[in-house]
Protein backbone atom coordinates (compact mmCIF):
# COMPACT_ATOMS: atom_id res chain seq x y z
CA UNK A 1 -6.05 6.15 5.88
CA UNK A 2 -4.99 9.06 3.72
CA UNK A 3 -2.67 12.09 4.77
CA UNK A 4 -2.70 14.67 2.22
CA UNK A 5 0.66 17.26 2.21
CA UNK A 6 0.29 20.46 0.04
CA UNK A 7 3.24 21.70 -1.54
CA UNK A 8 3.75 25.29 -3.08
CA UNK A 9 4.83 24.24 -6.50
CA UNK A 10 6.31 20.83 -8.55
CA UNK A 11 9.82 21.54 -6.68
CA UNK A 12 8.40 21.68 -3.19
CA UNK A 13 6.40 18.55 -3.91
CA UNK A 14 9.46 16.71 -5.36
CA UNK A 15 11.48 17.60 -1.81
CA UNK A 16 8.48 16.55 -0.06
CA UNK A 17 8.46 13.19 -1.55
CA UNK A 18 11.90 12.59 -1.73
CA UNK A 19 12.04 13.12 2.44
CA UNK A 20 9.37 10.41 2.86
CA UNK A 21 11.60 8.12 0.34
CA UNK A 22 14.43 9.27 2.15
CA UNK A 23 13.17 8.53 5.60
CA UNK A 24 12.07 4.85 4.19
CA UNK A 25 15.37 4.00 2.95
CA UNK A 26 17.05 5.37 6.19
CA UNK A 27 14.89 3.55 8.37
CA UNK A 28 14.99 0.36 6.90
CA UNK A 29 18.44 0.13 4.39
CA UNK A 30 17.10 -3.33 2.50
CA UNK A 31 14.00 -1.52 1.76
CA UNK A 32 12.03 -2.37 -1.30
CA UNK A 33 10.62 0.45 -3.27
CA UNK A 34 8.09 0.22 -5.78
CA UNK A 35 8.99 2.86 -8.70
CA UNK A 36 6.82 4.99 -10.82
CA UNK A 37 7.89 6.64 -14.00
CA UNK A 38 6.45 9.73 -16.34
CA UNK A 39 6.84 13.22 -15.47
CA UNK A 40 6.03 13.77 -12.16
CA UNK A 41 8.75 11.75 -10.06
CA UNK A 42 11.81 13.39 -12.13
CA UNK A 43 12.07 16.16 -9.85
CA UNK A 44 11.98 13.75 -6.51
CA UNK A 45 14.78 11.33 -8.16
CA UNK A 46 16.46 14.40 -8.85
CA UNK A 47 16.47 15.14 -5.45
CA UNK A 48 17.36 11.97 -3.75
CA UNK A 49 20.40 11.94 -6.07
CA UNK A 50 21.41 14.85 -4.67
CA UNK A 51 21.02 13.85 -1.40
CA UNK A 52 23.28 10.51 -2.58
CA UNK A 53 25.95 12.36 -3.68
CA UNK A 54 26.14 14.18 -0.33
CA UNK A 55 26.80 11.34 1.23
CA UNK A 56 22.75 11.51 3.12
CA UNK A 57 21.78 8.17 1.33
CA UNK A 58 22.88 4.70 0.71
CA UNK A 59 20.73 2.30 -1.68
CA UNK A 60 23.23 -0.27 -1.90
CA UNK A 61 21.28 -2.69 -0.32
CA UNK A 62 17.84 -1.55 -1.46
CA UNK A 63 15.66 -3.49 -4.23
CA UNK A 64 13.08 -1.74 -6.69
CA UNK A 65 10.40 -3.00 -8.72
CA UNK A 66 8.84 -0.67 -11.35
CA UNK A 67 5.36 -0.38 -12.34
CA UNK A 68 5.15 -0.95 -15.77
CA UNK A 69 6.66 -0.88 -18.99
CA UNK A 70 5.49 -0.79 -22.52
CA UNK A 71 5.12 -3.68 -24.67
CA UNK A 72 7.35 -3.84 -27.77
CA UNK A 73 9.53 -1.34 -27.15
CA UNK A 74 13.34 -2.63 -26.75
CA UNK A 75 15.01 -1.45 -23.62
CA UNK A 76 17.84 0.67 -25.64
CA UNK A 77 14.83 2.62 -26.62
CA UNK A 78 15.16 6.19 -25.01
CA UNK A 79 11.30 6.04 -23.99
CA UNK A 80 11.80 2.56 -22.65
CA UNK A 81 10.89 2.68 -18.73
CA UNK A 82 14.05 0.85 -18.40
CA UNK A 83 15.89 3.81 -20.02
CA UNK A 84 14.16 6.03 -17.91
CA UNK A 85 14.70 4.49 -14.45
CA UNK A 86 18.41 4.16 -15.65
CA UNK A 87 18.93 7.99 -16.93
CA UNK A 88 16.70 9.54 -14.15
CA UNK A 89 17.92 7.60 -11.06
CA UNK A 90 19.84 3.91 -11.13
CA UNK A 91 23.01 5.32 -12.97
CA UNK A 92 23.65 8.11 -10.06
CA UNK A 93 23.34 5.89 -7.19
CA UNK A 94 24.86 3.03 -5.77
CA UNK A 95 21.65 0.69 -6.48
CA UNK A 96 22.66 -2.95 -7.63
CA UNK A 97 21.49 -3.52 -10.60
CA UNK A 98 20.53 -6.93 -10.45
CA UNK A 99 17.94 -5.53 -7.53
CA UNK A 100 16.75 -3.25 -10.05
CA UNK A 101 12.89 -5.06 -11.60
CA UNK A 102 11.03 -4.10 -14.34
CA UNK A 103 8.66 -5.98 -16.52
CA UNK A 104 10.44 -7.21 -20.13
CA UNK A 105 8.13 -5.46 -22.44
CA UNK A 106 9.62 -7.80 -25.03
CA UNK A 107 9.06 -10.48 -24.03
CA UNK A 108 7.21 -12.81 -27.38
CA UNK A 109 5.07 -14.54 -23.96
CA UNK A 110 3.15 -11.80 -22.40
CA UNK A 111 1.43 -13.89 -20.18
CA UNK A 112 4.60 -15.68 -19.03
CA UNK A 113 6.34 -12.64 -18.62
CA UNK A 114 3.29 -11.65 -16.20
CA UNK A 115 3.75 -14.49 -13.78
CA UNK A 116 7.11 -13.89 -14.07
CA UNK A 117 7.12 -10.68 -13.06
CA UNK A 118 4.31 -11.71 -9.98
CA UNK A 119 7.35 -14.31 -9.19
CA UNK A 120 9.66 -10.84 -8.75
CA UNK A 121 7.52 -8.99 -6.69
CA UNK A 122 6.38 -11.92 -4.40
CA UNK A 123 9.99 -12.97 -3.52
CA UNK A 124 11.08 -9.52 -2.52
CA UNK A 125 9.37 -10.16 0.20
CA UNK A 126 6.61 -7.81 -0.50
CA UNK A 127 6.93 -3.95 -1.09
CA UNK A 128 7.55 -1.41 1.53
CA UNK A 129 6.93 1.71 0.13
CA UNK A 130 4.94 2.22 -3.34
CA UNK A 131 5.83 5.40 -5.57
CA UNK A 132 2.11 6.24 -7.70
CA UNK A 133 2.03 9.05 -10.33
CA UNK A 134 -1.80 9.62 -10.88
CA UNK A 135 -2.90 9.87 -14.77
CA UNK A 136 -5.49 13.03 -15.90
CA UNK A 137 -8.29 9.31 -16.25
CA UNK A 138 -7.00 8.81 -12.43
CA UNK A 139 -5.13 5.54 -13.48
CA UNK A 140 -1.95 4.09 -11.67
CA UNK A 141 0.58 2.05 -13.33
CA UNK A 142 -1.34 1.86 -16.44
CA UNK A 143 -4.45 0.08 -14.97
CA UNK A 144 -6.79 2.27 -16.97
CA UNK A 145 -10.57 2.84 -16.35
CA UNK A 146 -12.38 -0.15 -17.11
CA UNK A 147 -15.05 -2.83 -15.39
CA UNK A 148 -13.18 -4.34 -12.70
CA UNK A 149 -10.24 -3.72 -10.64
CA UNK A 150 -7.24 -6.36 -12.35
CA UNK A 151 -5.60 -7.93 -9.29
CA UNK A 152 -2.20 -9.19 -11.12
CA UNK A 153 -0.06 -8.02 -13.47
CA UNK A 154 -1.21 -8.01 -16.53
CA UNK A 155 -0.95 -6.52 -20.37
CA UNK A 156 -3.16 -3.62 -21.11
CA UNK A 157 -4.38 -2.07 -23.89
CA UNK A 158 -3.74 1.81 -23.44
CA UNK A 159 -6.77 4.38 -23.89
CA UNK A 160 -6.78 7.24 -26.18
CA UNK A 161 -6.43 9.80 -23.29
CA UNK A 162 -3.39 7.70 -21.88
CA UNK A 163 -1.63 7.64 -25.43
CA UNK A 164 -2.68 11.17 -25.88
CA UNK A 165 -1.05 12.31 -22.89
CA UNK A 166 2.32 10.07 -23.33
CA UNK A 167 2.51 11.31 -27.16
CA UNK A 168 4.96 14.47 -25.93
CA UNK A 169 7.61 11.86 -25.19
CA UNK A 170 7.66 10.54 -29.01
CA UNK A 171 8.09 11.79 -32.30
CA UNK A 172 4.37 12.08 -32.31
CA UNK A 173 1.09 10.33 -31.35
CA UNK A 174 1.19 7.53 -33.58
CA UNK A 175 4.75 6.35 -32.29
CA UNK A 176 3.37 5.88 -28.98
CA UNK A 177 3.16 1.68 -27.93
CA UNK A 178 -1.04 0.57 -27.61
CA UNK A 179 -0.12 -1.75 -25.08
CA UNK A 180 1.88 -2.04 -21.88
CA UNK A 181 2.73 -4.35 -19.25
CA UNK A 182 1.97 -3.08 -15.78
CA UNK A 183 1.67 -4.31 -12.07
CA UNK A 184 -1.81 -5.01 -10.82
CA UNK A 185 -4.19 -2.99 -8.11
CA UNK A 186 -3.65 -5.69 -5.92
CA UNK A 187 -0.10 -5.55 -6.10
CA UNK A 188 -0.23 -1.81 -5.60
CA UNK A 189 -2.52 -2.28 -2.86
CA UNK A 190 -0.52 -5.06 -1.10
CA UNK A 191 2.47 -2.34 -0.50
CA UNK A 192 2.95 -1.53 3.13
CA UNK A 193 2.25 2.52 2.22
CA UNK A 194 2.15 4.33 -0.36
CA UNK A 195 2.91 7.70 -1.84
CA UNK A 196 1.29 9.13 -4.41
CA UNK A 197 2.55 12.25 -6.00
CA UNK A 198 0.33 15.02 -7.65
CA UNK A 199 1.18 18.36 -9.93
CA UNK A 200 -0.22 21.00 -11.74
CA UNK A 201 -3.84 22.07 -12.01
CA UNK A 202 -4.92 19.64 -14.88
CA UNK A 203 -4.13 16.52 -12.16
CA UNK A 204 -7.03 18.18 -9.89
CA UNK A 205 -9.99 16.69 -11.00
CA UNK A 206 -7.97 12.97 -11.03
CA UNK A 207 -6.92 14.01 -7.59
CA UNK A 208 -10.41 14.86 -6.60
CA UNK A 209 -11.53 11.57 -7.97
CA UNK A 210 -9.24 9.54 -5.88
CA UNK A 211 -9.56 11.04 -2.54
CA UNK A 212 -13.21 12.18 -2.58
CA UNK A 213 -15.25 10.11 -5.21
CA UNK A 214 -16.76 6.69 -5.29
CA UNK A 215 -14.37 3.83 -5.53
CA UNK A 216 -14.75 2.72 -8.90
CA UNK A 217 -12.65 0.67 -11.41
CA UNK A 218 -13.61 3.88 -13.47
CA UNK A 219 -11.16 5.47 -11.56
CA UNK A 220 -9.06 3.14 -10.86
CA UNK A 221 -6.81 5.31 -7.81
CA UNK A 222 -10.02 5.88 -5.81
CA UNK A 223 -9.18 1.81 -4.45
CA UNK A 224 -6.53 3.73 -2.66
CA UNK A 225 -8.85 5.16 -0.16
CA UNK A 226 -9.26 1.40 1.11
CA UNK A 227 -5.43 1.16 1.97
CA UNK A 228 -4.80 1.95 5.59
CA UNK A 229 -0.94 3.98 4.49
CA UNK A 230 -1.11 6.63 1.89
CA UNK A 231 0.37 9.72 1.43
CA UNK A 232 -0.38 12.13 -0.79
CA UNK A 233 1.98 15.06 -1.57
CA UNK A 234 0.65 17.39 -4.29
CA UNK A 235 1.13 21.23 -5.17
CA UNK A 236 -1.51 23.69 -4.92
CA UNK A 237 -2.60 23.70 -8.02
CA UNK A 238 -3.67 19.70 -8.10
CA UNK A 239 -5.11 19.81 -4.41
CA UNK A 240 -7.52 22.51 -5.33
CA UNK A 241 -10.55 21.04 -5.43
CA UNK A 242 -9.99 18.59 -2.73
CA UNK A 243 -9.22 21.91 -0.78
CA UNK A 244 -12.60 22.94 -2.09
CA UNK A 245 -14.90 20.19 -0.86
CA UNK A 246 -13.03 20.82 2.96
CA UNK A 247 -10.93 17.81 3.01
CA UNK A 248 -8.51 17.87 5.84
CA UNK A 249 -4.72 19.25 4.18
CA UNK A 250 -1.23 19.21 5.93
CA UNK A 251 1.13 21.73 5.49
């Protein structure tokens, strides 16, 4: 089942999120949270730091285990997801970090480093609550449009519009990794809900896609209308055309 919340704009959205987050960590303190990088989550981190540092939240017993991470590029890197989770959220809470998971995207063994990561995931217990960004080709993690829907974790070769997209986070296109290591759709899909988050009016098509088209490894976050717990929480401007075709919105 899908719930879809509209938000007015990217800060709305990010408060929005963060409550649900919020709520899941309150609820249930030795939660485990899947984490999503890129652009769109900054503003809900943001916000459940805040919330942290007023004394509202505790993660101290909470594990995490990110999507994906690009292969080749050394943690120190500043456009490492590692980096990222640690300048955007781990360093201003109280998160352990040896509960914090993402994939080693240097790893010499990809394929080792993919059941190893499975062997993460599957002995947290299983995740709880699933943070999804949505990409302009509607992929999540970095399961790109392809064939089939890849069940595992796995190493992925990015596509032109993916590396196109990323290339205003490096010096320029060319610096950008080809391939990443990301968490499968059945991993994604094995999370006990999830919330995906949406912004800006050039995520409405991909947002369309997922909630109204066919379910298609050609888009690969149309599988989400097969899970029975999502959330969606996007601004106005990236729910417009599933406001368009009539599809039922909360406020």
């Amino acid at each position: 089942m899908m719930k879809i919340i509209k938000a007015k704009d990217y800060n709305d959205m990010s408060r929005k999120a963060a409550n649900i987050i919020s709520a899941q960590v309150i609820m249930k303190p030795d939660c485990v949270l899947g984490l999503a990088t890129g652009s769109t989550p900054i503003g809900t981190y943001k916000q459940l730091i805040e919330w942290y540092e007023k004394g509202d939240l505790d993660f101290g017993d909470v594990t995490t285990v990110n999507l994906d991470e690009y292969k080749g590029l050394p943690r120190e890197n500043d456009q490492s997801y590692f980096y990222f989770m640690n300048h955007n959220l781990f360093d201003y809470v109280n998160v352990n970090p040896e509960r914090t998971h993402l994939p080693n995207g240097m790893n010499p063994d990809a394929d080792a480093e993919c059941k190893r990561y499975e062997e993460v995931i599957r002995s947290t217990g299983g995740v709880d609550l699933q943070l999804l960004g949505l990409g302009h080709n509607g992929h999540i993690g970095f399961n790109e449009p392809g064939d089939c829907f890849r069940k595992e974790t796995h190493v992925v070769e990015l596509t032109q519009n993916t590396i196109e997209a990323n290339a205003r986070f490096f010096e320029n296109e060319a610096a950008v990794p080809k391939k990443a290591i990301t968490m499968g759709i059945g991993c994604i899909m094995a999370a006990r809900r999830v919330l995906l988050v949406a912004s800006g009016a050039n995520k409405a098509e991909a947002v369309y896609r997922t909630v109204c088209g066919p379910i298609t490894p050609q888009c690969p976050a149309s599988i989400l209308q097969l899970h029975n717990d999502v959330v969606i929480v996007g601004d106005e401007e990236a729910l417009s055309m599933v406001r368009e075709a009539g599809v039922e919105i909360c406020r």
